[in-house]
C-alpha atoms as a PDB file:
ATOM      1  CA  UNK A   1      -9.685   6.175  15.976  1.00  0.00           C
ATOM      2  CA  UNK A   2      -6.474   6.076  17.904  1.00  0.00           C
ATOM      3  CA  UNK A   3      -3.926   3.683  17.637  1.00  0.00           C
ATOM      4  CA  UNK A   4      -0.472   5.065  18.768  1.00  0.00           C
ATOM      5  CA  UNK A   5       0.970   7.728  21.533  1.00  0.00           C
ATOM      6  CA  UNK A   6       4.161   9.209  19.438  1.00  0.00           C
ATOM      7  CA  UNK A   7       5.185  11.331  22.363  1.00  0.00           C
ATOM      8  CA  UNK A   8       4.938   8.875  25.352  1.00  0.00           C
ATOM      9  CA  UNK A   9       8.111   7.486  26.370  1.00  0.00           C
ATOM     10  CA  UNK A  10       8.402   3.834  26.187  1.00  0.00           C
ATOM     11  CA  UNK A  11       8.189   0.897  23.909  1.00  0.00           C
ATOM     12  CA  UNK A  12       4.681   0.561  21.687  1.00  0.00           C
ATOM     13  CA  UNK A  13       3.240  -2.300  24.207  1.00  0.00           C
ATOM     14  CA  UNK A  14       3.474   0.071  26.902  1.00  0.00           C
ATOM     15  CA  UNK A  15       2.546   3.332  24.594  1.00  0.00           C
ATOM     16  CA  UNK A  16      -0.795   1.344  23.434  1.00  0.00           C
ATOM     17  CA  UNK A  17      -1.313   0.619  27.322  1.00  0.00           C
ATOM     18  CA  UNK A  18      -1.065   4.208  28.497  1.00  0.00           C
ATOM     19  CA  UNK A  19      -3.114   4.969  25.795  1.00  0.00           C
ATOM     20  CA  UNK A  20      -5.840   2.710  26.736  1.00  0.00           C
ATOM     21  CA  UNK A  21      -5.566   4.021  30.393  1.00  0.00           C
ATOM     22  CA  UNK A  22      -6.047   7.644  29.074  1.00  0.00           C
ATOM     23  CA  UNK A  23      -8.950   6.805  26.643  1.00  0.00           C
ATOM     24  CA  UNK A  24     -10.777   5.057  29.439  1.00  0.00           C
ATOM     25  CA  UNK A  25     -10.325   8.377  32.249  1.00  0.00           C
ATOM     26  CA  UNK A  26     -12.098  10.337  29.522  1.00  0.00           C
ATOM     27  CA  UNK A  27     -15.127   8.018  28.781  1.00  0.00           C
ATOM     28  CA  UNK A  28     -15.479   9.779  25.137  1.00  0.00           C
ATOM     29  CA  UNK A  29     -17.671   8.046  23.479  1.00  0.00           C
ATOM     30  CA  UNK A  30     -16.491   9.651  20.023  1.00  0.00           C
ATOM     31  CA  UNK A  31     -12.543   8.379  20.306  1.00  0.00           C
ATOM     32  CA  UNK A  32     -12.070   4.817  19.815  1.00  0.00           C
ATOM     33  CA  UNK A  33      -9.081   2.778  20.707  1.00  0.00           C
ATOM     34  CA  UNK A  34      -7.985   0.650  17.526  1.00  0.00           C
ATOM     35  CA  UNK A  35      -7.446  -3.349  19.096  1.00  0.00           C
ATOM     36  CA  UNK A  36      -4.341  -4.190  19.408  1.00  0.00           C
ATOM     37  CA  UNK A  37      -3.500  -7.838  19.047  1.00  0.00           C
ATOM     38  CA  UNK A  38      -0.181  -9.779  19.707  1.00  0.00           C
ATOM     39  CA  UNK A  39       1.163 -13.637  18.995  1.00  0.00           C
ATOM     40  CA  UNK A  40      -0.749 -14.530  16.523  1.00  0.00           C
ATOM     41  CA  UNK A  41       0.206 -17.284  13.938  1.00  0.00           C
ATOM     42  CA  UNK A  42       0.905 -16.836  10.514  1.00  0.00           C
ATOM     43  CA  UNK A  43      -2.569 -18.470   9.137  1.00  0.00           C
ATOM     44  CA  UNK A  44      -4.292 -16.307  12.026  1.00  0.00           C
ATOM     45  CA  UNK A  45      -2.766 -12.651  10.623  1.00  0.00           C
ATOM     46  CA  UNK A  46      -3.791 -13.754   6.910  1.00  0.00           C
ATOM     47  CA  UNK A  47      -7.271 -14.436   8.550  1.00  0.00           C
ATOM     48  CA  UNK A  48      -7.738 -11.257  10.018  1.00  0.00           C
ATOM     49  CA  UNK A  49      -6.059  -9.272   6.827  1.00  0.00           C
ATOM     50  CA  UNK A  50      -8.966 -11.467   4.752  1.00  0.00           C
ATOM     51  CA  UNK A  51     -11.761  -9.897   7.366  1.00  0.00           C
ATOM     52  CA  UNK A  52      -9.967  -6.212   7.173  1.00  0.00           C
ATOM     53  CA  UNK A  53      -9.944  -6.007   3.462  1.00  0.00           C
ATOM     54  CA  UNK A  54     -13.192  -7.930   2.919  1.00  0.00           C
ATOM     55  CA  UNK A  55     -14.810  -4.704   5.421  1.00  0.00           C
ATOM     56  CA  UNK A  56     -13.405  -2.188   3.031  1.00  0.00           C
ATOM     57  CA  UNK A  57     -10.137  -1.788   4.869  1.00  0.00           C
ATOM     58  CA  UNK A  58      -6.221  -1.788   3.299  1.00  0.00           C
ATOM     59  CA  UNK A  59      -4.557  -4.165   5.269  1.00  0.00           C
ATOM     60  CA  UNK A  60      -3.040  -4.038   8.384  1.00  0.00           C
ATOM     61  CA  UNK A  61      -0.509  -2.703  10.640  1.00  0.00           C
ATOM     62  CA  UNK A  62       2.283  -4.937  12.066  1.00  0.00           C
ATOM     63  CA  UNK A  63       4.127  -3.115  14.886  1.00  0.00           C
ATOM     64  CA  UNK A  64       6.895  -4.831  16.816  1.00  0.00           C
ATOM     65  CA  UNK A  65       5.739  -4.226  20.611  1.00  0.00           C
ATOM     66  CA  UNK A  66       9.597  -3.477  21.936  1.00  0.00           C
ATOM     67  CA  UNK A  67      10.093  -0.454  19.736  1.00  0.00           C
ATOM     68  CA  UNK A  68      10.456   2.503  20.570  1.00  0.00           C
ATOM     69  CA  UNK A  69       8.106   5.436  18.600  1.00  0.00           C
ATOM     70  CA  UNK A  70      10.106   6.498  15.442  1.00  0.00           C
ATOM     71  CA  UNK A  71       8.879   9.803  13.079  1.00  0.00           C
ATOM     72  CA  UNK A  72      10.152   7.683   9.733  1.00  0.00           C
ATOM     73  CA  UNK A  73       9.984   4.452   8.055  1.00  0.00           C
ATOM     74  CA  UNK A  74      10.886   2.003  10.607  1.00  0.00           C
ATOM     75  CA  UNK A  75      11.204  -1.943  10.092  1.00  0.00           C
ATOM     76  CA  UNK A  76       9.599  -1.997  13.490  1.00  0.00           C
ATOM     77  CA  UNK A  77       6.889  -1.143  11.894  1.00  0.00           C
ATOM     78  CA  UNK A  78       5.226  -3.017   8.347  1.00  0.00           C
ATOM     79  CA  UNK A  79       2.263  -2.399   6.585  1.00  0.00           C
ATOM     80  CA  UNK A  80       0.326  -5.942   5.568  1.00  0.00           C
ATOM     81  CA  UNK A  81      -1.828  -4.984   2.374  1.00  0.00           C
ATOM     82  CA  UNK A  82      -3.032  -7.662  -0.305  1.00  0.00           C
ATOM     83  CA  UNK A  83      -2.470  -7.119  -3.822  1.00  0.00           C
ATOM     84  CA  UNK A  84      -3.592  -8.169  -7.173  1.00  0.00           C
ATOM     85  CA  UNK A  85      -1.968  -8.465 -10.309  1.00  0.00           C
ATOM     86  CA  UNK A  86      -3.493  -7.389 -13.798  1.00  0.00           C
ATOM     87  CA  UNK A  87      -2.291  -7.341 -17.481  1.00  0.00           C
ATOM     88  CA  UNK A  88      -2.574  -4.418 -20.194  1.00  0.00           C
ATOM     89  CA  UNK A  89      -1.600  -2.928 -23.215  1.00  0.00           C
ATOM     90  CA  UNK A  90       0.686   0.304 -23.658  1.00  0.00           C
ATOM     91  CA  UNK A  91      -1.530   2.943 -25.512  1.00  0.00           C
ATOM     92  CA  UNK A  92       1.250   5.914 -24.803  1.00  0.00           C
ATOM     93  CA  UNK A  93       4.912   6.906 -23.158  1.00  0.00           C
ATOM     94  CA  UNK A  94       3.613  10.250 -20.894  1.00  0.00           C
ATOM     95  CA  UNK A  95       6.609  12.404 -20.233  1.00  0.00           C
ATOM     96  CA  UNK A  96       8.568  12.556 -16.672  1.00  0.00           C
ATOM     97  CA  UNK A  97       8.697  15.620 -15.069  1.00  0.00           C
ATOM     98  CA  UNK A  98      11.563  16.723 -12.281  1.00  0.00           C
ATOM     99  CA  UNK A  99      14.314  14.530 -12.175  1.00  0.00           C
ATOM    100  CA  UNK A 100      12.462  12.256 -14.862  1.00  0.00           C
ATOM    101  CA  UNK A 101      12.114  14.791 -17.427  1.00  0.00           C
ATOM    102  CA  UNK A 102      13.379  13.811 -20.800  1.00  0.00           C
ATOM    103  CA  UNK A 103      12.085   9.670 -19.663  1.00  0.00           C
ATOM    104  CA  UNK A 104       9.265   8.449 -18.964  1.00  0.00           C
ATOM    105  CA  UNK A 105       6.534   9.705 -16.670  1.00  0.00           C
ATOM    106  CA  UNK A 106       4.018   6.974 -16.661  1.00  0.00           C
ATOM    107  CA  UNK A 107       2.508   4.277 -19.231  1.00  0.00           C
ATOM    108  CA  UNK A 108      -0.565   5.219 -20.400  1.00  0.00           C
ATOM    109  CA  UNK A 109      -2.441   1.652 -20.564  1.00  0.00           C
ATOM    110  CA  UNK A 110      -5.883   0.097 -21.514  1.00  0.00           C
ATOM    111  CA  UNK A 111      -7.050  -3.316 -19.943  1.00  0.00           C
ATOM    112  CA  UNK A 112      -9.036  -5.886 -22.181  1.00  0.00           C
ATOM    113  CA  UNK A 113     -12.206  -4.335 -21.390  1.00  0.00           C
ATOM    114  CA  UNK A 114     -11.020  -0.592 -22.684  1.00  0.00           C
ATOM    115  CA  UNK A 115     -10.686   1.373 -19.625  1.00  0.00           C
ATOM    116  CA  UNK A 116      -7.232   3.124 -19.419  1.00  0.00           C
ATOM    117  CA  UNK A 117      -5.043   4.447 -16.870  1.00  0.00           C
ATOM    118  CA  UNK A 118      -1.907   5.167 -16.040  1.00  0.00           C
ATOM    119  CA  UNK A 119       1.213   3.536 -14.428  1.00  0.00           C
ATOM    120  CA  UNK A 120       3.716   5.651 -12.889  1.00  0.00           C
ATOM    121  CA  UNK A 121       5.748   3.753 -10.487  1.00  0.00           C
ATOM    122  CA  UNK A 122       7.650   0.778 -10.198  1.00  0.00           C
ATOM    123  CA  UNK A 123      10.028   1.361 -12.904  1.00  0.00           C
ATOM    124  CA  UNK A 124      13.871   1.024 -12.852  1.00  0.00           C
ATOM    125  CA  UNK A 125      15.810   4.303 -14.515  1.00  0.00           C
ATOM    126  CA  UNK A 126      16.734   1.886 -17.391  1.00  0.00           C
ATOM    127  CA  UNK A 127      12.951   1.475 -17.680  1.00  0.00           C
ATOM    128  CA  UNK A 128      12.446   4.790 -17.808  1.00  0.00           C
ATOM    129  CA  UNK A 129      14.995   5.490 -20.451  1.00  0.00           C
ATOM    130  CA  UNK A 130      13.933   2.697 -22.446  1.00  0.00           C
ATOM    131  CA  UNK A 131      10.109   1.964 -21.856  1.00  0.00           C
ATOM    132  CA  UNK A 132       8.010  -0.530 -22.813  1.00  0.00           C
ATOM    133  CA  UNK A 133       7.113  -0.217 -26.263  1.00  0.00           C
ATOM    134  CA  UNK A 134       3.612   1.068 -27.956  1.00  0.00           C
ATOM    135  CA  UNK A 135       1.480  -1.588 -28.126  1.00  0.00           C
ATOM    136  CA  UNK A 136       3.596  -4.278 -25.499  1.00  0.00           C
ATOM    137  CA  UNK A 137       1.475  -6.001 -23.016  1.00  0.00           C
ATOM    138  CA  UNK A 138       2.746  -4.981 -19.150  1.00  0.00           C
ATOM    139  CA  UNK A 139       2.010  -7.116 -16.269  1.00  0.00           C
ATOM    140  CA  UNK A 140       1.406  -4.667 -12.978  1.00  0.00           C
ATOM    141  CA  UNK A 141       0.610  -4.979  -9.572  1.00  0.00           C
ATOM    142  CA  UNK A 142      -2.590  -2.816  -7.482  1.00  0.00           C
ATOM    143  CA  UNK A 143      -4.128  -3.072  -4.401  1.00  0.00           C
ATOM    144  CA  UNK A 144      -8.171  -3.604  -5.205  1.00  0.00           C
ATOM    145  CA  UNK A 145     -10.022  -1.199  -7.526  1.00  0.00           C
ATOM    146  CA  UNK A 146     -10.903   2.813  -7.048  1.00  0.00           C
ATOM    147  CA  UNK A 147     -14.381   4.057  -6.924  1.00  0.00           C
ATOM    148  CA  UNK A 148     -14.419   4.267 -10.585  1.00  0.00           C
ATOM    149  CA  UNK A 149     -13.401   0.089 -10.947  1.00  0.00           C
ATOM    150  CA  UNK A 150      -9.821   1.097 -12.111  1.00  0.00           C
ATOM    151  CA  UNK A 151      -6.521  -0.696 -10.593  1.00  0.00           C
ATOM    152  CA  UNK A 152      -5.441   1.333  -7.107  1.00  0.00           C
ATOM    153  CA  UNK A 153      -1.953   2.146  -6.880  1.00  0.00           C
ATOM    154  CA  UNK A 154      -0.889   0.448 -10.314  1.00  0.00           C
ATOM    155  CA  UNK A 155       2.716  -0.026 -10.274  1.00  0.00           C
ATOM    156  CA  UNK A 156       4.911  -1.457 -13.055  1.00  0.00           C
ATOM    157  CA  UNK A 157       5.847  -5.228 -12.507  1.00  0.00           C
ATOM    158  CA  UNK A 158       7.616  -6.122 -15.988  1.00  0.00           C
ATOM    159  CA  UNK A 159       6.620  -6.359 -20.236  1.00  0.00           C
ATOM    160  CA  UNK A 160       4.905  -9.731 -20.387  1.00  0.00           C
ATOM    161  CA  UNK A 161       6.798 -11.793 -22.618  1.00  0.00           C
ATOM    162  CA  UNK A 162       4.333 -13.704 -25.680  1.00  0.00           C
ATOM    163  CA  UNK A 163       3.634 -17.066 -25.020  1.00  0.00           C
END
């Protein structure tokens, strides 16, 4: 699946272009050129992330077609991906490691149904000095469910306040 020339000179437009040139003067039937698609409308992108993620992909990659090829993160370039929000209770603090040892690693949490897992990103330093309390209810955010039906990339949103 190809989808990018790093090293050809020129803007992505006319790196996707060369690409396409190359791909077809070697009639491989094994690489395939990843569609590229420009000017489309708001509602049209969500429609297309909807298809993506409904065929078992992440989302979607938005590239602006002037810039130039950067090795870094680049706001010429932004990754589209759904995400879901979920509730659950802290069952345990886990210990930080690195430059978080002596705070909190991750939240070891359980959802209504009693599956646990952990959270281990998306907290402030302050957070992480001063978790959420044993037994608190956390609000996170994931994008879809793993293999195993647990939340993917679970990261800490905020300690859901009682209503």
């Amino acid at each position: 699946m190809l989808f990018d020339l790093p090293h050809w000179p020129g803007d992505f437009r006319q790196r996707a272009d060369r690409l396409e040139s190359l791909l077809a003067a070697t009639g491989a039937p094994n690489l395939v050129l990843i569609e590229q698609r420009s000017g489309l409308s708001q509602p049209a992108i969500q429609q297309l992330l909807n298809q993506v993620v409904s065929q078992g992909g992440e989302g979607l990659m938005l590239h602006r077609a002037s810039a130039l090829y950067q090795f870094s993160r680049s706001p010429d370039l932004l990754k589209l991906k759904p995400h879901q929000d979920g509730e659950a209770v802290v069952i345990a603090h886990l210990p930080g490691k690195g430059k978080f040892s002596g705070m909190l690693g991750a939240l070891l949490v359980e959802l209504e149904d009693g599956r646990r897992f952990r959270i281990g990103t998306g907290f402030s330093d302050s957070e992480r000095a001063s978790p959420p309390p044993i037994g608190a209810k956390v609000s996170f955010r994931h994008n879809g469910l793993t293999t195993h039906g647990l939340p993917r990339f679970a990261r800490f949103m905020r300690i859901r306040l009682p209503e």
